[in-house]
N, C-alpha and C. Protein backbone atom coordinates (compact mmCIF):
# COMPACT_ATOMS: atom_id res chain seq x y z
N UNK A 1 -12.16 -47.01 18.61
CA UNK A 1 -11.70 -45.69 18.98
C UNK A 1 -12.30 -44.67 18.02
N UNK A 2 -12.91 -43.56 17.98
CA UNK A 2 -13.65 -42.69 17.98
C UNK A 2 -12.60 -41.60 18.09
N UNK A 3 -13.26 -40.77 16.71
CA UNK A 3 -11.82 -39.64 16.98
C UNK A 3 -13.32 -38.46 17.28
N UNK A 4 -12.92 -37.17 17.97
CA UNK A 4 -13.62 -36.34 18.52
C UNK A 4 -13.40 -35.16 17.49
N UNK A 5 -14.60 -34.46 16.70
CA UNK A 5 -13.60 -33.28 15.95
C UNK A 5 -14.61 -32.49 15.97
N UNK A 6 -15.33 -32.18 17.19
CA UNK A 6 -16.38 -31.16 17.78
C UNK A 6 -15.22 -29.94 18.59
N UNK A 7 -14.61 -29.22 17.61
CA UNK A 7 -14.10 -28.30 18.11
C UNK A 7 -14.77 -26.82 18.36
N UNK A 8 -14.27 -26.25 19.14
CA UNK A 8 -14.77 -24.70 18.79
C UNK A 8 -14.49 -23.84 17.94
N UNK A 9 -15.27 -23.31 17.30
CA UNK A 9 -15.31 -22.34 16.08
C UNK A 9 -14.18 -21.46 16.34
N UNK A 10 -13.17 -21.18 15.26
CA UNK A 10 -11.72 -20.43 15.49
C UNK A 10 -12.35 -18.81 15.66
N UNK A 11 -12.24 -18.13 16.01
CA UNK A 11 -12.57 -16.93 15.95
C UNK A 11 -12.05 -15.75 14.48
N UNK A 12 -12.90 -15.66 14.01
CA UNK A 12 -12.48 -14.77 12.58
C UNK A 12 -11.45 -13.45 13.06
N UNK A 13 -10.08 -14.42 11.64
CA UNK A 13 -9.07 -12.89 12.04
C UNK A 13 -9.06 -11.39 11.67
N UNK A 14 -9.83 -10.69 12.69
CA UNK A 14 -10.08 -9.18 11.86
C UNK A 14 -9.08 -8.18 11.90
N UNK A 15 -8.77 -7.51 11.28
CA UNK A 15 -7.74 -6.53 11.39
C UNK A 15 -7.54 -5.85 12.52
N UNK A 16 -6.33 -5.91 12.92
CA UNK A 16 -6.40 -4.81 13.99
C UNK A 16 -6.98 -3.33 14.33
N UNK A 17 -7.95 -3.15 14.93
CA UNK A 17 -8.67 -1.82 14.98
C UNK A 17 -8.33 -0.84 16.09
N UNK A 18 -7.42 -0.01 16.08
CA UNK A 18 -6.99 0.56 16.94
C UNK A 18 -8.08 1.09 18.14
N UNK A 19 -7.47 1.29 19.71
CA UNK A 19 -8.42 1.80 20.51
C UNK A 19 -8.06 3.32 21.05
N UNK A 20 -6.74 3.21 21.06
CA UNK A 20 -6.53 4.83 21.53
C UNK A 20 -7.03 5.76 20.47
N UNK A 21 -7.28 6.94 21.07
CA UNK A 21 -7.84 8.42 20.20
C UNK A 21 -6.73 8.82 19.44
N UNK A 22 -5.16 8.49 19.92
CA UNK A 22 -4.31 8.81 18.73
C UNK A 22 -4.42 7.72 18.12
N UNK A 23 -4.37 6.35 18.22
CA UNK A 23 -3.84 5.75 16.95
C UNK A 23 -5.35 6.10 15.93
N UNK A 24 -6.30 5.90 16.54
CA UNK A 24 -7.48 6.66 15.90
C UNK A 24 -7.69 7.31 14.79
N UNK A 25 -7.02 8.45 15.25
CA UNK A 25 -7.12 9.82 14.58
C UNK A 25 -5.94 9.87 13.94
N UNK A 26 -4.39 8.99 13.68
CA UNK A 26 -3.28 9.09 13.51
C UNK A 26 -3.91 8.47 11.65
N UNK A 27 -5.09 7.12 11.76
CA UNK A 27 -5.44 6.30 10.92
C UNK A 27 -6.42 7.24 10.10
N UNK A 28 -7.75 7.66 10.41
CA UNK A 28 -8.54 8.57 10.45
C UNK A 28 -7.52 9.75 9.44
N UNK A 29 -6.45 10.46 9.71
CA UNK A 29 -5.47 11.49 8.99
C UNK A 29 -5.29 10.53 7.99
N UNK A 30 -4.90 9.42 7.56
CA UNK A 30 -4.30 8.65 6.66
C UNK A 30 -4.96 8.57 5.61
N UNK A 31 -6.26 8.23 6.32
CA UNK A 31 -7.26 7.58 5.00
C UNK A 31 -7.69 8.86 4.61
N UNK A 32 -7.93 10.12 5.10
CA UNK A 32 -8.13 10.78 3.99
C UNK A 32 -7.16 11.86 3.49
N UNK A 33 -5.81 11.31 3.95
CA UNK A 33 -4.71 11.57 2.92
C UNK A 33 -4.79 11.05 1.60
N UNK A 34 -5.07 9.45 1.94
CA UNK A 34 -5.20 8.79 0.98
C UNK A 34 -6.20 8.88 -0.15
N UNK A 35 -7.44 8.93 0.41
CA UNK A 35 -9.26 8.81 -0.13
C UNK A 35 -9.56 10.00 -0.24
N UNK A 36 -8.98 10.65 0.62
CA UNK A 36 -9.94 12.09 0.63
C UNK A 36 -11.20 12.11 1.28
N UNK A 37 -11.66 13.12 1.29
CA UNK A 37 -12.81 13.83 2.59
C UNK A 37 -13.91 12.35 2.08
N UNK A 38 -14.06 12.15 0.59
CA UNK A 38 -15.32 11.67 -0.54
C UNK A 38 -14.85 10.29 -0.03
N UNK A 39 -13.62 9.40 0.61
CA UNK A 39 -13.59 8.27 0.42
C UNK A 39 -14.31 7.54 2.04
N UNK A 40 -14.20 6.23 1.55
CA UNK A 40 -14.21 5.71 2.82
C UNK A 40 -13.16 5.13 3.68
N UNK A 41 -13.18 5.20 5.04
CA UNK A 41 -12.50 5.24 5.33
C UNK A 41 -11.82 3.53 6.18
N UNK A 42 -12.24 2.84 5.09
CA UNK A 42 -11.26 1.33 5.83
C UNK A 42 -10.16 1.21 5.18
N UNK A 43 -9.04 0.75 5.48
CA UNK A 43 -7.67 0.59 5.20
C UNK A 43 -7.21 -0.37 5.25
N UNK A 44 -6.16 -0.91 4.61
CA UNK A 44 -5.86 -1.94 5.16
C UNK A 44 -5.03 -2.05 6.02
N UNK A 45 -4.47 -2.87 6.60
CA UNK A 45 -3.88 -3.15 7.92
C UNK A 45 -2.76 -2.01 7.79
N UNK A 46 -2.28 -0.80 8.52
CA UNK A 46 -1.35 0.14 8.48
C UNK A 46 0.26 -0.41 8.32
N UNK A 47 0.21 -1.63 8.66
CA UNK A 47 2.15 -2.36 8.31
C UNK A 47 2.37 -2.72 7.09
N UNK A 48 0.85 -3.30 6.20
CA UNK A 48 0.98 -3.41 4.93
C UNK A 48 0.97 -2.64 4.12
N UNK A 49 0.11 -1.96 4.62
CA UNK A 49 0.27 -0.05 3.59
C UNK A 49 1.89 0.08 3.71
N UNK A 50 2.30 0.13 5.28
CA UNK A 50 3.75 1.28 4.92
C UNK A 50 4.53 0.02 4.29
N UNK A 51 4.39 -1.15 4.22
CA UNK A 51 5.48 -1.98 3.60
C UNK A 51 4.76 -1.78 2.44
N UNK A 52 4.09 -1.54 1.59
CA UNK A 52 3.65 -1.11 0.08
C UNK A 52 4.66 0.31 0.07
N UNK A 53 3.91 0.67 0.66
CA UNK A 53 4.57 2.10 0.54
C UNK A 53 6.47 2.06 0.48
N UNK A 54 6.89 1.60 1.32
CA UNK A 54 8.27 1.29 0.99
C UNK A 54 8.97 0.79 0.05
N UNK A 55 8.03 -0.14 -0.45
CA UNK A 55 8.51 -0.93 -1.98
C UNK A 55 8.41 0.12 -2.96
N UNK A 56 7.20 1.04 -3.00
CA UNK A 56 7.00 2.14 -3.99
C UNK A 56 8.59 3.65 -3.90
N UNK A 57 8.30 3.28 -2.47
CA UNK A 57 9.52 4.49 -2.39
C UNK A 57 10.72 4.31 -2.85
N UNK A 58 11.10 2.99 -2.78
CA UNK A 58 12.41 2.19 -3.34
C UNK A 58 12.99 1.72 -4.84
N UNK A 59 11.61 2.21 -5.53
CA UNK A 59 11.72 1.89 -6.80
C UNK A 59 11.54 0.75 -6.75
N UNK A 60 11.39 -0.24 -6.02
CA UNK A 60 11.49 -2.04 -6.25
C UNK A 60 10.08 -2.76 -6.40
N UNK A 61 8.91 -1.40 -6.62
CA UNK A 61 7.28 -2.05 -7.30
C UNK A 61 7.05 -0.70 -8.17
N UNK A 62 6.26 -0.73 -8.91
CA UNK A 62 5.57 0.41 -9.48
C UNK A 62 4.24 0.20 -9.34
N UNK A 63 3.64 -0.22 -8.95
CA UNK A 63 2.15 -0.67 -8.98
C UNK A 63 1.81 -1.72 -7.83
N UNK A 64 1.31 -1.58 -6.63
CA UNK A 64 0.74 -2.41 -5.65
C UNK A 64 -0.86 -2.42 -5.19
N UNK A 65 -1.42 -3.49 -5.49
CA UNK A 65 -2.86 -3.44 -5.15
C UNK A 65 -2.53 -4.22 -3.22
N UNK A 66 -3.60 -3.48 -3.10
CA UNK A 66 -4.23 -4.11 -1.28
C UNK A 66 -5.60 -4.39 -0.74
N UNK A 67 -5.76 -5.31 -1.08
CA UNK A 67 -7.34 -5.91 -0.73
C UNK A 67 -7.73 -5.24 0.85
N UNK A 68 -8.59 -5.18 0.81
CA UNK A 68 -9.49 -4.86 2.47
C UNK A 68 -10.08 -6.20 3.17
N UNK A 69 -9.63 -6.26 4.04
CA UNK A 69 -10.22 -7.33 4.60
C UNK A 69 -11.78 -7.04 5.11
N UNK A 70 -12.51 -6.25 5.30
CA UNK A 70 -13.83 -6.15 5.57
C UNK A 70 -14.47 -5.90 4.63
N UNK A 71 -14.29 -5.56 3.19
CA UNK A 71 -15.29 -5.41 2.26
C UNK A 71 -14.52 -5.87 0.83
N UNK A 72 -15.59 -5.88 -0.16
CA UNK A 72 -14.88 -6.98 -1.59
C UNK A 72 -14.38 -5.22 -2.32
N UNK A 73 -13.42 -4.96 -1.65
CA UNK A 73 -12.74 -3.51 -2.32
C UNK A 73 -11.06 -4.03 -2.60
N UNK A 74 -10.11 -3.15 -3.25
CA UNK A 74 -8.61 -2.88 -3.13
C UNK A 74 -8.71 -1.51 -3.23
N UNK A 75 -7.31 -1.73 -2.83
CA UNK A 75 -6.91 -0.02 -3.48
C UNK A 75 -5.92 -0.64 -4.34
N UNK A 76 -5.37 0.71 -4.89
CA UNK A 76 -4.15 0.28 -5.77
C UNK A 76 -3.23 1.16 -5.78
N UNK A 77 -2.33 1.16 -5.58
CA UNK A 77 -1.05 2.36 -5.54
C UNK A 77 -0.08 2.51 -6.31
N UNK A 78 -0.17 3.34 -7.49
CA UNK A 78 1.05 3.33 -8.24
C UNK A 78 1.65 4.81 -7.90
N UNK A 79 2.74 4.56 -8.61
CA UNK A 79 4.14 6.07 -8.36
C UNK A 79 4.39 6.61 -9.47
N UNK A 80 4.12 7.31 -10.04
CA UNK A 80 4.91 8.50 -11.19
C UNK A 80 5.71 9.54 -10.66
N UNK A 81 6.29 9.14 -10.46
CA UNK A 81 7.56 10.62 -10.13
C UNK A 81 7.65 10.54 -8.61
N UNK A 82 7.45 11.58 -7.79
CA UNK A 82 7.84 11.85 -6.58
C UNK A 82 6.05 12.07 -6.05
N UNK A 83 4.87 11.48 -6.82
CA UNK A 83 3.48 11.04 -6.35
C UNK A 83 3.14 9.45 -6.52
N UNK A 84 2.07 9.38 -5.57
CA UNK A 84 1.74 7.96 -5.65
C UNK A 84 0.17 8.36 -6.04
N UNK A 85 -0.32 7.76 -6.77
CA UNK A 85 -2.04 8.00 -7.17
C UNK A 85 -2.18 6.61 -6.72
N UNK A 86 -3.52 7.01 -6.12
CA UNK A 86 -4.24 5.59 -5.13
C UNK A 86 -5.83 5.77 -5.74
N UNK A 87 -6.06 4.67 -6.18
CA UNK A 87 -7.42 4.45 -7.27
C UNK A 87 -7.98 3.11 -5.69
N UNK A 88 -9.31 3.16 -5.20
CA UNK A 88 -9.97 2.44 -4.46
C UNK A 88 -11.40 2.00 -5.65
N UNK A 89 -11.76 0.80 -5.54
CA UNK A 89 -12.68 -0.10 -6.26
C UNK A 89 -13.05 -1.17 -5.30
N UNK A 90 -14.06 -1.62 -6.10
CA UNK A 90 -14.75 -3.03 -5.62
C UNK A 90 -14.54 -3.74 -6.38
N UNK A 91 -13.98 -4.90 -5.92
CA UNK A 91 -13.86 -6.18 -6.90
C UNK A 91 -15.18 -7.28 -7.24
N UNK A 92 -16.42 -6.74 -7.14
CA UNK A 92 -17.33 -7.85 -7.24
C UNK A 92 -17.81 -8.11 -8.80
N UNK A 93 -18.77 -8.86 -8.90
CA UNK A 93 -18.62 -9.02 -10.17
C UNK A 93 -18.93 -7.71 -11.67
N UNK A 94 -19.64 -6.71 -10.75
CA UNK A 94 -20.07 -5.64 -11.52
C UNK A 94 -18.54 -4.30 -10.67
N UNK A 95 -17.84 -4.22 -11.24
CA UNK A 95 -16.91 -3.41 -10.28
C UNK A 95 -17.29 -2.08 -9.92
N UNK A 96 -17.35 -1.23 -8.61
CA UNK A 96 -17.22 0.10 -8.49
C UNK A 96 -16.24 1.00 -8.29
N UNK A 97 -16.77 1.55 -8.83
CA UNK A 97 -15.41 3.25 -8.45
C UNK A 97 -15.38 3.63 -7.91
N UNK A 98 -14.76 3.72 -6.43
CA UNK A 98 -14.99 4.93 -5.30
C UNK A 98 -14.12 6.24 -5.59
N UNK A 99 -12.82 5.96 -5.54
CA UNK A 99 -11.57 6.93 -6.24
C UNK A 99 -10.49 6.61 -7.48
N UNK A 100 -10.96 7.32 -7.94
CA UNK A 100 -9.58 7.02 -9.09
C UNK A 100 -8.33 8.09 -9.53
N UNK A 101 -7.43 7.59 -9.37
CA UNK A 101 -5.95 8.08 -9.33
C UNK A 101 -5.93 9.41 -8.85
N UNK A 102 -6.17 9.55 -7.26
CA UNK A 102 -6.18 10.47 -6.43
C UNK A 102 -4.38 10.38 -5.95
N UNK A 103 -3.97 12.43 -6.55
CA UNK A 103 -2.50 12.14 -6.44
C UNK A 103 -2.03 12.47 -5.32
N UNK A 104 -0.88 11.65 -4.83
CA UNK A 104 -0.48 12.13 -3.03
C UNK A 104 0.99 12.03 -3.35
N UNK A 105 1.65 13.00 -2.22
CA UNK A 105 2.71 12.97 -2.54
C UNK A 105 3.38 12.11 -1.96
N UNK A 106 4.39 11.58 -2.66
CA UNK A 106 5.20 10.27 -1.50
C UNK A 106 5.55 10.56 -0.45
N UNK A 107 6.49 11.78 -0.20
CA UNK A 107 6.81 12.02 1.07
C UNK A 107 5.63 11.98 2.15
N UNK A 108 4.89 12.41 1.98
CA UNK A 108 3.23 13.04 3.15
C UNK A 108 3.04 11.13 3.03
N UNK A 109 2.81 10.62 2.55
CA UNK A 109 2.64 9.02 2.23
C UNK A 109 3.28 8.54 3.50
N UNK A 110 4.39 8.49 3.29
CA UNK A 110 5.49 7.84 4.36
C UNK A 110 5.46 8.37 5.64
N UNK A 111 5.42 10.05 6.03
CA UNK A 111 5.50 10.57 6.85
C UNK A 111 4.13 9.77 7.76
N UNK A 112 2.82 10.18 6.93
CA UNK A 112 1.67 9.42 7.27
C UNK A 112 1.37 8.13 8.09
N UNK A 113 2.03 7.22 7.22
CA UNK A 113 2.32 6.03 7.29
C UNK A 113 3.17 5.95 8.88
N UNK A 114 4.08 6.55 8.58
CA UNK A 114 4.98 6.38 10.25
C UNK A 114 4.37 6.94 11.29
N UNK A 115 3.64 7.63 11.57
CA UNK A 115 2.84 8.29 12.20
C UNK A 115 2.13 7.28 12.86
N UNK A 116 1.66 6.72 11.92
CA UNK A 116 0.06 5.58 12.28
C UNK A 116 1.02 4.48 12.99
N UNK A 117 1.64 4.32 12.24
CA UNK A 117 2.68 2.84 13.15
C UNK A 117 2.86 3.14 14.02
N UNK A 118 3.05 4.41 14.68
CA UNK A 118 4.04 4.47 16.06
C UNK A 118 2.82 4.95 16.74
N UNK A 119 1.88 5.50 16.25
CA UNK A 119 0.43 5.20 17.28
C UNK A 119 -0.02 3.95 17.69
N UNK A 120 0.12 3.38 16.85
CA UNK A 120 -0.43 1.90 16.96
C UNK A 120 0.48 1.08 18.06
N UNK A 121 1.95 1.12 17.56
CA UNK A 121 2.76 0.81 18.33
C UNK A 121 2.19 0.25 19.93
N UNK A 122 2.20 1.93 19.81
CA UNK A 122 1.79 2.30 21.68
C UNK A 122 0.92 1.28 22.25
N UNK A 123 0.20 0.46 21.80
CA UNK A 123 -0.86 -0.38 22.25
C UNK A 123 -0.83 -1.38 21.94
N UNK A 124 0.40 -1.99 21.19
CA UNK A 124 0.83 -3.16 21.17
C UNK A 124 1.74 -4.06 21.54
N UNK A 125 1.73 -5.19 21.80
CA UNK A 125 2.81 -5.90 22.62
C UNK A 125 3.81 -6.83 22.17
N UNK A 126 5.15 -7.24 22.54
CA UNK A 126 5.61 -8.28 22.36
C UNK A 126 6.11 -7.72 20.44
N UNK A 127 6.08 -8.62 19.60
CA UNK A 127 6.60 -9.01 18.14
C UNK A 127 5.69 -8.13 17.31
N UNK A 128 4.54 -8.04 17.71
CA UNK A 128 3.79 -6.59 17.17
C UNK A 128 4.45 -5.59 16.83
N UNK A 129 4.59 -5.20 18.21
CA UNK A 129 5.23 -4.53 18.81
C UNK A 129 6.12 -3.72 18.23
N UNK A 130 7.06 -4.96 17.93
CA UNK A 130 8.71 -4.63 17.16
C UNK A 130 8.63 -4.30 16.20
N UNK A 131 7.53 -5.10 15.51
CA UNK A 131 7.34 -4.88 13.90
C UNK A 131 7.33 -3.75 13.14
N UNK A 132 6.06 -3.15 14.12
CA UNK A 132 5.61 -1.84 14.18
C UNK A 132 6.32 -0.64 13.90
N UNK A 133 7.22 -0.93 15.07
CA UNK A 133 8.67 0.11 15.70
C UNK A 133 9.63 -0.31 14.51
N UNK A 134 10.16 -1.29 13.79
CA UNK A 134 11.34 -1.36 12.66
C UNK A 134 10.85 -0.72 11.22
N UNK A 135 9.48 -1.07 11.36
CA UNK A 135 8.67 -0.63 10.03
C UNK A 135 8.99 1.05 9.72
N UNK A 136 8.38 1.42 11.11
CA UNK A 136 8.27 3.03 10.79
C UNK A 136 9.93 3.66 11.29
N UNK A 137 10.81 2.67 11.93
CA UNK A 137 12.39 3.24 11.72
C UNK A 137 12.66 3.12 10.08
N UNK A 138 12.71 2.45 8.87
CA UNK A 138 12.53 2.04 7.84
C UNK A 138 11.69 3.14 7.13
N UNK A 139 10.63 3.82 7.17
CA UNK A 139 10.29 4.73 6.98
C UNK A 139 10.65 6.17 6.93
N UNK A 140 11.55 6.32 8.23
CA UNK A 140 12.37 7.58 8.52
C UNK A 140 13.45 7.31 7.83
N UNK A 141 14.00 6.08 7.43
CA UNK A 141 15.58 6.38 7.24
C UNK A 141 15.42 6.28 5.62
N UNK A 142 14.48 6.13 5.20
CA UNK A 142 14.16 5.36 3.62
C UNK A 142 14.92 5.98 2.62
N UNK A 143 15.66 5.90 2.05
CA UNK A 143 16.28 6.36 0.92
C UNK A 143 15.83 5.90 -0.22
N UNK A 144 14.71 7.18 -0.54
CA UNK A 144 13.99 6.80 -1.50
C UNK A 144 14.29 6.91 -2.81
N UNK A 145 13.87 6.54 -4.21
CA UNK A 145 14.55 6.68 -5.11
C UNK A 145 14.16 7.41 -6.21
N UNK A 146 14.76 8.58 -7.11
CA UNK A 146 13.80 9.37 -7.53
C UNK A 146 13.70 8.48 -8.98
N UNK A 147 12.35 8.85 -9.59
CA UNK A 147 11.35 8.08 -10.16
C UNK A 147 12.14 9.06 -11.62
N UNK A 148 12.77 7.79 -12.11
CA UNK A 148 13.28 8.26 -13.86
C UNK A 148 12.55 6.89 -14.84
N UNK A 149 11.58 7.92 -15.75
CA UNK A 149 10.64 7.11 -16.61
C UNK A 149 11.40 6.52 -17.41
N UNK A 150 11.25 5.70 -18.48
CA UNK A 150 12.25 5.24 -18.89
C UNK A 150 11.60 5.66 -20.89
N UNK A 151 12.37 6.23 -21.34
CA UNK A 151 12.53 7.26 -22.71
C UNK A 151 12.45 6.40 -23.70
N UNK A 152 11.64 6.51 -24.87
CA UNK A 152 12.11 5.88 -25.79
C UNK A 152 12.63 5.78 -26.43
N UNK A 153 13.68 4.85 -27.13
CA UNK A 153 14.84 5.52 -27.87
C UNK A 153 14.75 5.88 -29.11
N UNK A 154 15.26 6.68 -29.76
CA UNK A 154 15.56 6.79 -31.17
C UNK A 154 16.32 6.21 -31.72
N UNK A 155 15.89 5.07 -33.09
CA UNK A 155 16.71 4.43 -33.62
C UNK A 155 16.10 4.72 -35.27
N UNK A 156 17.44 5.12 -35.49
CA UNK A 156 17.73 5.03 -36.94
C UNK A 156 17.00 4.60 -38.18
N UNK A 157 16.67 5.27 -39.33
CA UNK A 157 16.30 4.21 -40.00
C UNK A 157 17.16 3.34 -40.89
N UNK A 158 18.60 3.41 -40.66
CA UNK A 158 19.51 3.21 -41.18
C UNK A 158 19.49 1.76 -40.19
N UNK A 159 19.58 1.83 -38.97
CA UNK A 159 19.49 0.39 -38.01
C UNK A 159 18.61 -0.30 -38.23
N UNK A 160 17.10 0.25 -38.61
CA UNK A 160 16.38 -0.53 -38.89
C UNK A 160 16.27 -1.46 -39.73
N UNK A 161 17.26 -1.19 -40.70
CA UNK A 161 17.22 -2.18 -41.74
C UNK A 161 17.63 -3.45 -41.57
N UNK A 162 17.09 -4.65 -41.80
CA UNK A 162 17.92 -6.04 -41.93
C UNK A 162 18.62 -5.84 -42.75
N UNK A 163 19.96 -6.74 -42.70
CA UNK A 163 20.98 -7.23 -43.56
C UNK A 163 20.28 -8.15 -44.20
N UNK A 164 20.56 -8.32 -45.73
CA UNK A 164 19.71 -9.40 -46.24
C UNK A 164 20.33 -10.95 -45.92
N UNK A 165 20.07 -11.71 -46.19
CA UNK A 165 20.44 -13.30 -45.60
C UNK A 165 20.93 -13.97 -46.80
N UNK A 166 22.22 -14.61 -46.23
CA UNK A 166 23.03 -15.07 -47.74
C UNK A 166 22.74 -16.48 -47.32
N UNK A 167 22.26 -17.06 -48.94
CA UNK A 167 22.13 -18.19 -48.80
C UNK A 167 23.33 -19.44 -48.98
């Protein structure tokens, strides 16, 4: 018995690329919210952005990188206050700079973000679908959290001292 393992080649999973002129142009608004006029404009998949983006709004990340699936790039998204600065690079072995800590405001972030989902939405089916639609409800209702740095304290030089050690 002879096992058979002449299968057909799986088809490479590429990101979803929207076809309507809004989700288009909904994505197209995003990235150069994000990048600006100077960046380029691939993204990563729009559910993972706004679920980055949600963790940032929540206080529950301070710093999220997102690889691109079509080129050896990330971005990276951190939050200081009520902005998120988004730095885009190449990860190859010599790294490039496309943007660095370009500041956006969180709100326009999210608003953004929901926008693109519910374009996208429109042209998707079934569990997509839903995803899509809970993501960017999650977006609207987000109770975001305002961004308190954390101070350093003042201590004493009176505290500073050790007690000496009895032998």
């Amino acid at each position: 018995m002879t096992l058979n393992l002449d299968l057909p080649p799986r088809p490479a999973a590429l990101p979803f690329a929207p076809s309507s002129p809004q989700a288009r142009d909904a994505r197209r608004r995003l990235a150069a919210l994000l990048l600006g006029a100077e960046g380029q404009q691939e993204l990563p998949p729009v559910s993972e952005l706004a679920g980055a983006c949600l963790l940032l709004a929540r206080a529950s990340e301070r710093k999220v990188l997102l690889p691109l699936a079509e080129s050896a790039r990330e971005l990276a998204l951190v939050r200081r206050g009520e902005r998120v600065f988004v730095s885009d690079y190449g990860t190859e072995s010599v790294p490039e700079l496309y943007c660095l800590e370009r500041p956006v405001a969180l709100l326009r972030v999210l608003s953004a973000c929901r926008a693109t989902l519910l374009a996208e939405a429109l042209e998707l089916d079934g569990a997509r679908r839903e995803i899509h639609q809970q993501l960017a409800d999650q977006l609207a209702l987000s109770a975001w959290c305002r961004w308190t740095p954390l101070r350093p304290r003042c201590v004493s030089a009176a505290a500073r001292r050790v007690p000496p050690r009895r032998a």
